[in-house]
PDB file of N, CA and C in Angstrom:
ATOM      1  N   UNK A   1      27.127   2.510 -56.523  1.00  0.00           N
ATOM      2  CA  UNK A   1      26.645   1.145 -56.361  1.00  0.00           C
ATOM      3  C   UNK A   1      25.615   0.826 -57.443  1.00  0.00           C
ATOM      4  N   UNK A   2      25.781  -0.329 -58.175  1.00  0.00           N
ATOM      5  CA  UNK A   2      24.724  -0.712 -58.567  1.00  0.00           C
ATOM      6  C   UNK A   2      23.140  -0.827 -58.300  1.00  0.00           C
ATOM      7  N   UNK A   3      22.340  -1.433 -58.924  1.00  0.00           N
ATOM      8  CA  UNK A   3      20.623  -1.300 -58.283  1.00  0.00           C
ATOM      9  C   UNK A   3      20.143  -1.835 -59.040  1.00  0.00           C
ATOM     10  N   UNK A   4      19.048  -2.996 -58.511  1.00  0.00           N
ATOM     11  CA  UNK A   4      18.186  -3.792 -59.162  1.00  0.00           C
ATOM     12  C   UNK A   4      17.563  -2.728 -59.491  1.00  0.00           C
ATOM     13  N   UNK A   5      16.290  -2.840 -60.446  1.00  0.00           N
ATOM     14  CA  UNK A   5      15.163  -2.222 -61.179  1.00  0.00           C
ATOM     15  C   UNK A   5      13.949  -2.283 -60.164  1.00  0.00           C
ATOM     16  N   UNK A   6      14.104  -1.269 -59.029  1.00  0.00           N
ATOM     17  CA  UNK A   6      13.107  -1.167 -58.065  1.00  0.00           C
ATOM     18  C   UNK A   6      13.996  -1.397 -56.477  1.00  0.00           C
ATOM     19  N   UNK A   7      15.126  -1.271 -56.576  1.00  0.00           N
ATOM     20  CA  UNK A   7      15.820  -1.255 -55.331  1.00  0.00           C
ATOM     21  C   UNK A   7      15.786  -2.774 -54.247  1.00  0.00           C
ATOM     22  N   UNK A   8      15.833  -2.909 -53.213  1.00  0.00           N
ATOM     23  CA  UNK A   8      16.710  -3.922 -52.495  1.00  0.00           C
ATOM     24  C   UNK A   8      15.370  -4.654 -52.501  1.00  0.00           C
ATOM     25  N   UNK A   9      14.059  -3.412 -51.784  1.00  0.00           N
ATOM     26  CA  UNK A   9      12.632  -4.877 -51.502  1.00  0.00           C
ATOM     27  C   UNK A   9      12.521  -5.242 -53.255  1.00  0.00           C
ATOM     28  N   UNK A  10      12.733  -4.975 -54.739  1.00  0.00           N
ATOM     29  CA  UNK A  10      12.266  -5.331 -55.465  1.00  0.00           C
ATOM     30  C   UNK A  10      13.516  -6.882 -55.605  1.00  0.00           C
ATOM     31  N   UNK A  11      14.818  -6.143 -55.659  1.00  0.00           N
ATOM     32  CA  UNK A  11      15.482  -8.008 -55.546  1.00  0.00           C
ATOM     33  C   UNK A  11      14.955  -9.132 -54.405  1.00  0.00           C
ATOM     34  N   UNK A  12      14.464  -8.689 -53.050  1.00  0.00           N
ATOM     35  CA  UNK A  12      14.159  -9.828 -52.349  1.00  0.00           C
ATOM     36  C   UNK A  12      13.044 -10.414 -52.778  1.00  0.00           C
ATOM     37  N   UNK A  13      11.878  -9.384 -53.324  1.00  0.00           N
ATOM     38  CA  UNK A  13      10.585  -9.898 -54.129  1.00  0.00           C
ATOM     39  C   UNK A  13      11.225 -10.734 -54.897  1.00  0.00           C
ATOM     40  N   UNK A  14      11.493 -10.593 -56.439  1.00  0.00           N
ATOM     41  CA  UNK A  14      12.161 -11.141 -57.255  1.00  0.00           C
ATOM     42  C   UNK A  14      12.564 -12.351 -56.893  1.00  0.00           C
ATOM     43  N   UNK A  15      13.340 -12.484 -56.066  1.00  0.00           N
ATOM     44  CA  UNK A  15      14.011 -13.865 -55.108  1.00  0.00           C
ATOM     45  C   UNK A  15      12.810 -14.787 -54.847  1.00  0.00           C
ATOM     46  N   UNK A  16      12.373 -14.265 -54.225  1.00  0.00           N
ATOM     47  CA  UNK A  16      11.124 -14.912 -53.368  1.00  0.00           C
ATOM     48  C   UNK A  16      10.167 -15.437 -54.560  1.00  0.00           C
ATOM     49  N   UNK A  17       9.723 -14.856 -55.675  1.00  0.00           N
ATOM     50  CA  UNK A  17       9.031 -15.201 -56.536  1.00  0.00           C
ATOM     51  C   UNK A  17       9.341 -16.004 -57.485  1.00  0.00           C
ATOM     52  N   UNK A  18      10.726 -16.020 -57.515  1.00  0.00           N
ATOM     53  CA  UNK A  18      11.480 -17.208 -58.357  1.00  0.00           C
ATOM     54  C   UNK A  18      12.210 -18.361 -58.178  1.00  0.00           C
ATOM     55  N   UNK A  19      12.428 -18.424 -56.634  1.00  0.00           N
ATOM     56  CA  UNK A  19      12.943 -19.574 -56.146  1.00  0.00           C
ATOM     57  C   UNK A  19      12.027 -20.817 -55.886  1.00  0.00           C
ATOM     58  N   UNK A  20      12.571 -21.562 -56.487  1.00  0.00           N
ATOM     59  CA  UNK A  20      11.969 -23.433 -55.564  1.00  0.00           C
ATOM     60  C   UNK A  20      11.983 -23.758 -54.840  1.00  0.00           C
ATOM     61  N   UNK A  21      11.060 -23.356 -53.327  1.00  0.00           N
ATOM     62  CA  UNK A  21      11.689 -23.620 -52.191  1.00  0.00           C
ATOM     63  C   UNK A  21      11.789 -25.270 -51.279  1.00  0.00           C
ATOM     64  N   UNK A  22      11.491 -26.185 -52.546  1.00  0.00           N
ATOM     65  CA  UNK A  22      10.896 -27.399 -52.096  1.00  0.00           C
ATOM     66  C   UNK A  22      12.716 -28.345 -52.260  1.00  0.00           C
ATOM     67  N   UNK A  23      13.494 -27.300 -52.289  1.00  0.00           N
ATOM     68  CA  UNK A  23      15.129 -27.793 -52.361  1.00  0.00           C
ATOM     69  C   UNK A  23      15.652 -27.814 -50.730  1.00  0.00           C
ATOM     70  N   UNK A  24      14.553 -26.698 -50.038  1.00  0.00           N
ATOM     71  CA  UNK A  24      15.139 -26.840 -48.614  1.00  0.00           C
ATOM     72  C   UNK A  24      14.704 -27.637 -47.423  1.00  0.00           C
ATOM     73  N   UNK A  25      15.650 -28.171 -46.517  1.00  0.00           N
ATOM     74  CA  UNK A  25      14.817 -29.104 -45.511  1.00  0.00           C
ATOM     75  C   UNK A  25      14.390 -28.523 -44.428  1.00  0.00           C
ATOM     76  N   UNK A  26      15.103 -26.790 -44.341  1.00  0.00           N
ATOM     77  CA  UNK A  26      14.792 -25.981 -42.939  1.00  0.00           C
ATOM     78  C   UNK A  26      15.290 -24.867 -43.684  1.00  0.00           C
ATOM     79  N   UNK A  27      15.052 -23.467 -43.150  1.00  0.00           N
ATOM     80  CA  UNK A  27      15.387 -21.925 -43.695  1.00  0.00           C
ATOM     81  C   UNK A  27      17.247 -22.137 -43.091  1.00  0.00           C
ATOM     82  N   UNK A  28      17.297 -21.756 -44.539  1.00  0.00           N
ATOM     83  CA  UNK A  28      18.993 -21.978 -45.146  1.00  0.00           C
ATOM     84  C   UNK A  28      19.209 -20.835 -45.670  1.00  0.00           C
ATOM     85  N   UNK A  29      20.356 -20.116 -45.954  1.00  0.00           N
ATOM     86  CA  UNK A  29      20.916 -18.844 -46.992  1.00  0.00           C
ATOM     87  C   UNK A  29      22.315 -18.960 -47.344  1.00  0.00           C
ATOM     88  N   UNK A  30      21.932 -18.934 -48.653  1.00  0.00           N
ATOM     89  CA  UNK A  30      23.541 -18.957 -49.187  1.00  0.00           C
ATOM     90  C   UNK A  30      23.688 -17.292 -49.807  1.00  0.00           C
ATOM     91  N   UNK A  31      24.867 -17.091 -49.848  1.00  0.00           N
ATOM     92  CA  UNK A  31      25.290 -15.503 -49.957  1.00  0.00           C
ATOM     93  C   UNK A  31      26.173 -15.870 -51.450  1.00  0.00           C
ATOM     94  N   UNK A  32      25.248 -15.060 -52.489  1.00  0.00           N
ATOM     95  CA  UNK A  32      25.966 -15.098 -53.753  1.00  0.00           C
ATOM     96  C   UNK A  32      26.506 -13.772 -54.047  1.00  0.00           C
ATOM     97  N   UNK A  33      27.684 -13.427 -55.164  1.00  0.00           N
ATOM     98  CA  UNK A  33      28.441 -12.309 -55.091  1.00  0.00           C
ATOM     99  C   UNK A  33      28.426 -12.363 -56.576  1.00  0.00           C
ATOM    100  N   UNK A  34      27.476 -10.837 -57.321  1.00  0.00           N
ATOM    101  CA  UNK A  34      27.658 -10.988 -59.082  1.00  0.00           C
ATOM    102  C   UNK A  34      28.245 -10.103 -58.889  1.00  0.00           C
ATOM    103  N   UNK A  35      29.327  -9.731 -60.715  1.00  0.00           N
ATOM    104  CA  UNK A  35      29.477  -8.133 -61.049  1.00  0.00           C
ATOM    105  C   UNK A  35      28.641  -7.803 -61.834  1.00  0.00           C
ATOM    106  N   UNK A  36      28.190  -6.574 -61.515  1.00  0.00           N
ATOM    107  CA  UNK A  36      27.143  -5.983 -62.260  1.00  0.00           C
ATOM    108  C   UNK A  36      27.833  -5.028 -63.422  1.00  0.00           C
ATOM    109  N   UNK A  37      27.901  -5.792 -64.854  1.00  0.00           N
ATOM    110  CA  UNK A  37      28.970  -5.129 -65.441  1.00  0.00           C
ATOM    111  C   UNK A  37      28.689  -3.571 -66.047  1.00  0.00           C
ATOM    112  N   UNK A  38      29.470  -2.990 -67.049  1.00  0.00           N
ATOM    113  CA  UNK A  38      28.908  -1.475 -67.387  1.00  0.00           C
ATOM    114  C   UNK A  38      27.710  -1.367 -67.724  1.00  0.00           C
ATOM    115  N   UNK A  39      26.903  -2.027 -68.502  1.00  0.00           N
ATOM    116  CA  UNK A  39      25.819  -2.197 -69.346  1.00  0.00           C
ATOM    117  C   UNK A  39      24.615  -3.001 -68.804  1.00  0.00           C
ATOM    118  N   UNK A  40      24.891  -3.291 -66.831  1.00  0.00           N
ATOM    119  CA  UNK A  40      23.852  -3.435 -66.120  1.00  0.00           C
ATOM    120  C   UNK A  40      23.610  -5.500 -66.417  1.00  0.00           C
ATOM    121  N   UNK A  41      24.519  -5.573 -67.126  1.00  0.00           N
ATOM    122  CA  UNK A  41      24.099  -7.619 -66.515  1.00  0.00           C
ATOM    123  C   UNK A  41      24.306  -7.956 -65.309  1.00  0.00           C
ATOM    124  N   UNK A  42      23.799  -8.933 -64.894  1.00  0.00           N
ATOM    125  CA  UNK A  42      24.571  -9.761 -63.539  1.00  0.00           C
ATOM    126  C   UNK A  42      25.475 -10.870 -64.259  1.00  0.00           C
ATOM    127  N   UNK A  43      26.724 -10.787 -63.773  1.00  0.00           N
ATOM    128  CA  UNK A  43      27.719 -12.070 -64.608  1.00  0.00           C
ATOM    129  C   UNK A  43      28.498 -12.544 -63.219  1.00  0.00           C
ATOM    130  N   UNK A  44      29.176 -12.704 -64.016  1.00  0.00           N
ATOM    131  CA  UNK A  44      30.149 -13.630 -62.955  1.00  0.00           C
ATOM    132  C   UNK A  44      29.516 -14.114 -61.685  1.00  0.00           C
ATOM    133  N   UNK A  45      28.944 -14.959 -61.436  1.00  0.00           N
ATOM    134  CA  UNK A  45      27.856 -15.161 -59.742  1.00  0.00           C
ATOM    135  C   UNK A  45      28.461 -16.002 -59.297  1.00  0.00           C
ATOM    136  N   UNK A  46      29.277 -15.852 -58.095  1.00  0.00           N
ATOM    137  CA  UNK A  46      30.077 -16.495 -57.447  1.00  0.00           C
ATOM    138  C   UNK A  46      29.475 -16.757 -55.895  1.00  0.00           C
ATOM    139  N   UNK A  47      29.319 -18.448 -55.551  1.00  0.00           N
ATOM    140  CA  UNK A  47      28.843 -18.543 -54.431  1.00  0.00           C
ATOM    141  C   UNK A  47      30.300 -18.421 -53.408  1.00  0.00           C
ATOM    142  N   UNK A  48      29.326 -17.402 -52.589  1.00  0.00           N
ATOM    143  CA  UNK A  48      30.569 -17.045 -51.139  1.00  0.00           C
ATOM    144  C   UNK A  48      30.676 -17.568 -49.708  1.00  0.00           C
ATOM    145  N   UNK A  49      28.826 -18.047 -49.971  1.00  0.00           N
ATOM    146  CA  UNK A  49      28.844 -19.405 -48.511  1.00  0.00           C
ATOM    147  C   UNK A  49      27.710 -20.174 -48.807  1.00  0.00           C
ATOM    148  N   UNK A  50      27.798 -21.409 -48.901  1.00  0.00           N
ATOM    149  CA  UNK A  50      27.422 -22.625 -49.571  1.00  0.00           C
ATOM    150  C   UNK A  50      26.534 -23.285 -48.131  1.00  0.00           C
ATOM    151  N   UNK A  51      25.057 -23.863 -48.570  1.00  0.00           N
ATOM    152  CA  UNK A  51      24.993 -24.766 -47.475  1.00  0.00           C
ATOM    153  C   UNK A  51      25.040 -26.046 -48.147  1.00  0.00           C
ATOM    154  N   UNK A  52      24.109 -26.005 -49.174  1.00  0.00           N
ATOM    155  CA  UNK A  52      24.569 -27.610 -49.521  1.00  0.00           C
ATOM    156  C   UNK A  52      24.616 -27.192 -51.534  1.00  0.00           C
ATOM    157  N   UNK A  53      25.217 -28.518 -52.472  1.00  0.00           N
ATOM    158  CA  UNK A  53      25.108 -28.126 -53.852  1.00  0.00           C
ATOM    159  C   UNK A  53      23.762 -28.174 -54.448  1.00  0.00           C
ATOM    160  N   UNK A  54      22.711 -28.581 -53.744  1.00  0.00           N
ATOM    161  CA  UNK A  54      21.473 -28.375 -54.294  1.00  0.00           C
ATOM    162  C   UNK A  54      21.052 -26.288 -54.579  1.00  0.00           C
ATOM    163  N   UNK A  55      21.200 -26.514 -52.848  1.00  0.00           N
ATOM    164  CA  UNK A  55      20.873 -24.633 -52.942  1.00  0.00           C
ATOM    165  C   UNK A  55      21.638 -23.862 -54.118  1.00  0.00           C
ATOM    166  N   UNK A  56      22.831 -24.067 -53.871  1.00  0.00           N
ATOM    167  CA  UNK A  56      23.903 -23.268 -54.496  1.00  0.00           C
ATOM    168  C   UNK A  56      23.322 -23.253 -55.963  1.00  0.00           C
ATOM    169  N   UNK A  57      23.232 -24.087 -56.641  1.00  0.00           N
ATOM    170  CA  UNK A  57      22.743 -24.039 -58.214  1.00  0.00           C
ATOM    171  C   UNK A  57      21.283 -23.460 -57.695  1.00  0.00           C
ATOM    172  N   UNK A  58      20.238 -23.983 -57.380  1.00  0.00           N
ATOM    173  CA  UNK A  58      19.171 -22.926 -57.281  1.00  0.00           C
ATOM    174  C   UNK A  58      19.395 -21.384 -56.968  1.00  0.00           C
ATOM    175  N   UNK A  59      20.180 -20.825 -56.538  1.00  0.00           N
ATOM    176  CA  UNK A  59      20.803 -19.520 -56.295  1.00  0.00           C
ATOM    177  C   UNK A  59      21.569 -18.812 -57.338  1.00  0.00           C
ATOM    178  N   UNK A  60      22.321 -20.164 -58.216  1.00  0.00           N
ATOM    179  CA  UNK A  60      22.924 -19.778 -59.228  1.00  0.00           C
ATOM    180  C   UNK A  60      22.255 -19.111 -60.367  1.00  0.00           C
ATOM    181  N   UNK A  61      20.834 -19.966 -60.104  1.00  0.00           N
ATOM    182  CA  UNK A  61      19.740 -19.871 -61.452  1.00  0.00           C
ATOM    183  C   UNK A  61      18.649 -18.960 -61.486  1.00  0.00           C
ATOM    184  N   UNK A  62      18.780 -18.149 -60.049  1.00  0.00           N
ATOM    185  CA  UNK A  62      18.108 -17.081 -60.050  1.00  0.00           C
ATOM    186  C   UNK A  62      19.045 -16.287 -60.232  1.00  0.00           C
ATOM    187  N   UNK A  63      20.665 -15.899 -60.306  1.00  0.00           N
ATOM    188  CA  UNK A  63      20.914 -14.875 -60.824  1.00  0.00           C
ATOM    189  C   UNK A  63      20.726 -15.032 -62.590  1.00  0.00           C
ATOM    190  N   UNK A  64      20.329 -15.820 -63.126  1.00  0.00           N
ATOM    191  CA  UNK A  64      20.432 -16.407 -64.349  1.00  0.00           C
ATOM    192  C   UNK A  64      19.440 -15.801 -64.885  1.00  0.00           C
ATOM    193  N   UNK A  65      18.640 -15.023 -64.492  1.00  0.00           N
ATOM    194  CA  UNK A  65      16.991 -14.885 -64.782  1.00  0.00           C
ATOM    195  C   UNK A  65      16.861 -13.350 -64.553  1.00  0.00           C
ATOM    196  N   UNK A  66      17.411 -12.912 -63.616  1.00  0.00           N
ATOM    197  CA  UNK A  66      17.814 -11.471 -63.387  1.00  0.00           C
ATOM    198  C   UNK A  66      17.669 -10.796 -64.259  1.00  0.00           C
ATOM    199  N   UNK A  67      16.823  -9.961 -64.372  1.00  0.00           N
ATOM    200  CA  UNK A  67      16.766  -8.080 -65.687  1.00  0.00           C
ATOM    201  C   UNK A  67      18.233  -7.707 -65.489  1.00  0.00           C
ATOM    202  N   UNK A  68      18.369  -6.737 -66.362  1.00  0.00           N
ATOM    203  CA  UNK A  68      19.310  -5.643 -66.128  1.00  0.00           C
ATOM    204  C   UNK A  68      19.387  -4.540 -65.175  1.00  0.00           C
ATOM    205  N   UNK A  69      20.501  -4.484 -64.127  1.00  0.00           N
ATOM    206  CA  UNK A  69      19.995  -3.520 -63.372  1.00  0.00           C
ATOM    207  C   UNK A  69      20.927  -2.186 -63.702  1.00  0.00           C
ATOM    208  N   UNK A  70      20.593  -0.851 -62.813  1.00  0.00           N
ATOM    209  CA  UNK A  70      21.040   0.029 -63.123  1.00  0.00           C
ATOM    210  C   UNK A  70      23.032  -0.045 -62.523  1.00  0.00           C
ATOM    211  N   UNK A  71      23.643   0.475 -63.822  1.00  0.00           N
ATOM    212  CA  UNK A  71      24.993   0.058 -63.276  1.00  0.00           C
ATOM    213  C   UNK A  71      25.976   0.799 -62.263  1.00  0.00           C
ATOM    214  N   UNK A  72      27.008   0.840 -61.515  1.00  0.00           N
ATOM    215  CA  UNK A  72      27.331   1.278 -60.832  1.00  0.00           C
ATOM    216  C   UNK A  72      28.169   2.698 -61.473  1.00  0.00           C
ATOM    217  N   UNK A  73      28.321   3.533 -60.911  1.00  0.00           N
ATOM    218  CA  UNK A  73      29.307   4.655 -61.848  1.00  0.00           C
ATOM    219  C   UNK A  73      29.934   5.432 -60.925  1.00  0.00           C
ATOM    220  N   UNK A  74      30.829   5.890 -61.391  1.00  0.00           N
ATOM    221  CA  UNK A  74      32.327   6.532 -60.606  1.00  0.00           C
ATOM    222  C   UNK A  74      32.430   7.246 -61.632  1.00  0.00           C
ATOM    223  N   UNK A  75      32.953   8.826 -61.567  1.00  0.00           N
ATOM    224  CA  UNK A  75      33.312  10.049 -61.963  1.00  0.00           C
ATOM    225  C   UNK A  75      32.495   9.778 -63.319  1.00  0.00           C
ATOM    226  N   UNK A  76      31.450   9.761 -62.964  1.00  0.00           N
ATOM    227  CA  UNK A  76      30.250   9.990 -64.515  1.00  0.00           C
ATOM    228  C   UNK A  76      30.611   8.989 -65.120  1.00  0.00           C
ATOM    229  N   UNK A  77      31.022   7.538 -65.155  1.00  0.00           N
ATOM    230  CA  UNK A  77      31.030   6.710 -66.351  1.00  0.00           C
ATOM    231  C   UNK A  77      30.676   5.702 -65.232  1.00  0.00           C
ATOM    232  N   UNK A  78      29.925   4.817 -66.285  1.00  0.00           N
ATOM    233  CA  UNK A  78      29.731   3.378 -65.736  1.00  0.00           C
ATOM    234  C   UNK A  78      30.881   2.297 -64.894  1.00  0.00           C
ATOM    235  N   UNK A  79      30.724   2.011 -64.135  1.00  0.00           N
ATOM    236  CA  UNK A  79      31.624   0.575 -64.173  1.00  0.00           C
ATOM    237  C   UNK A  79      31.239  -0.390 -63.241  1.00  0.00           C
ATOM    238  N   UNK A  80      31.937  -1.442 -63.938  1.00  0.00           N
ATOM    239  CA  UNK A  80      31.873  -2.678 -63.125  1.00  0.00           C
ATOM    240  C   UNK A  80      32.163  -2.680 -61.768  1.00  0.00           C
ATOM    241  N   UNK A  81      31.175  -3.685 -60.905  1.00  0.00           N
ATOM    242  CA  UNK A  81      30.961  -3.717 -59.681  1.00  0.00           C
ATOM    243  C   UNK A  81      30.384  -5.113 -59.256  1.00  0.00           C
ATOM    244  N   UNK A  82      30.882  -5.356 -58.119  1.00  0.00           N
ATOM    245  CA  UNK A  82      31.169  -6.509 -57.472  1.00  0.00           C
ATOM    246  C   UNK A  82      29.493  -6.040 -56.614  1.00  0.00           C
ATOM    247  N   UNK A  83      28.803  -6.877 -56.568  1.00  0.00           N
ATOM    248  CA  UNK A  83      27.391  -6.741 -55.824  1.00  0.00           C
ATOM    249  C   UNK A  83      26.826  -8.391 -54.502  1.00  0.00           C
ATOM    250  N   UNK A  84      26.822  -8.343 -53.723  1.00  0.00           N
ATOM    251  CA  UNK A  84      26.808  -8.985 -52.850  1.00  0.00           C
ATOM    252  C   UNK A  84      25.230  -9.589 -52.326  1.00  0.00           C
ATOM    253  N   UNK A  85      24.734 -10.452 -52.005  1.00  0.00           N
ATOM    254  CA  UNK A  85      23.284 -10.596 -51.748  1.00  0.00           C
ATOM    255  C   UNK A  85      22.748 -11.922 -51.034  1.00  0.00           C
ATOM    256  N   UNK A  86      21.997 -11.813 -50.179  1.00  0.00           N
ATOM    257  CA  UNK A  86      21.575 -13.597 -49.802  1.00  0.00           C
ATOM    258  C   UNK A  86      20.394 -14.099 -49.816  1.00  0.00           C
ATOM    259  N   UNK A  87      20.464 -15.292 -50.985  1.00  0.00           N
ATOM    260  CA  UNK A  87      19.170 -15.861 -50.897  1.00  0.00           C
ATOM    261  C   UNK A  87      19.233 -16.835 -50.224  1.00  0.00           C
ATOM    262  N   UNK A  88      17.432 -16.372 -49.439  1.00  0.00           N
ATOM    263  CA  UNK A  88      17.273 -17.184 -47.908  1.00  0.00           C
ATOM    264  C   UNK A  88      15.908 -18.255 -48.890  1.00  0.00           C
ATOM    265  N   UNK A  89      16.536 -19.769 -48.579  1.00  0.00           N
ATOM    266  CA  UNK A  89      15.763 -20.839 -48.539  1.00  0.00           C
ATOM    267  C   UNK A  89      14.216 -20.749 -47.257  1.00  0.00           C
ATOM    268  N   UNK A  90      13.456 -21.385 -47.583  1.00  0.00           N
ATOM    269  CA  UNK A  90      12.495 -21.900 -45.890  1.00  0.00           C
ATOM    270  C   UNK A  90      11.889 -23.257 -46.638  1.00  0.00           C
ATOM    271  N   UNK A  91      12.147 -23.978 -45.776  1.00  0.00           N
ATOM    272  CA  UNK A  91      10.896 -25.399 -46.620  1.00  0.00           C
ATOM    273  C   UNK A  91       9.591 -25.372 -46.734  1.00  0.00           C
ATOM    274  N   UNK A  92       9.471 -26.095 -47.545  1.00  0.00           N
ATOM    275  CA  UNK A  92       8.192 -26.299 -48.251  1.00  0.00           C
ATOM    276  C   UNK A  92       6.937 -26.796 -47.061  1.00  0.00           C
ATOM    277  N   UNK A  93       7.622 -27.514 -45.959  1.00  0.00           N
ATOM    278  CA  UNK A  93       6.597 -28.062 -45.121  1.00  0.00           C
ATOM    279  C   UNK A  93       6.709 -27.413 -44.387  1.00  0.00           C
ATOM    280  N   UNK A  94       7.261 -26.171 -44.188  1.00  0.00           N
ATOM    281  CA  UNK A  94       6.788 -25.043 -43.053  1.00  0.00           C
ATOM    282  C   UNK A  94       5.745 -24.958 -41.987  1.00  0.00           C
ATOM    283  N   UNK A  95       6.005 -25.509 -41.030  1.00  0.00           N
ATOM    284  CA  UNK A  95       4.749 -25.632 -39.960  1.00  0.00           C
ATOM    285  C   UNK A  95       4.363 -26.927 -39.973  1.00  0.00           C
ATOM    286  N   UNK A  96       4.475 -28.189 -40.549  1.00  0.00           N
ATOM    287  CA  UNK A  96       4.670 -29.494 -40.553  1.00  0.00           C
ATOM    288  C   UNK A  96       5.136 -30.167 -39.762  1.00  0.00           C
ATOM    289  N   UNK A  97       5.138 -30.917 -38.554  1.00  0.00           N
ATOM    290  CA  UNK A  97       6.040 -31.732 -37.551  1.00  0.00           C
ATOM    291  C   UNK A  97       5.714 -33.020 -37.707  1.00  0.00           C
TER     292      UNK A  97
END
């Protein structure tokens, strides 16, 4: 399996530190799906459950920003891998009624 640069709490940090959360009207998650190719990019980021097209491009644009992570490998060589993940929205007026 692939691996962010500091494991699963360093991608939800990451997430959390780079998202806009002033796109959401209530805690939302859309589930994006990259391959993490031989040489450790995130490419291909394919949304797999959508709440609305605002989120979805904000989700898009944090895989956009993403380091290189460590790549997945099978019988000692690198390869490409399909990596799965969900970034969770919360609004901005959190605790607001």
């Amino acid at each position: 399996m692939p691996e962010f640069p500091g494991g699963m709490p360093a991608l939800m940090e990451f997430i959390r530190k780079n998202l806009r959360h002033d796109k959401a009207e209530k805690k939302e998650r859309v589930i994006i799906q990259i391959v993490v190719d031989k040489k450790g990019n995130a490419t291909n980021p394919v949304v797999l459950r959508s709440t609305n097209p605002a989120l979805d491009e904000e989700a898009l644009r944090i895989v956009s920003l993403m380091p290189k992570w460590k790549p997945g490998r099978q019988a000692g060589k690198n390869r490409n891998v399909k990596f799965t993940f969900p970034v969770t929205f919360e609004s901005s007026d959190k605790g607001l009624q």
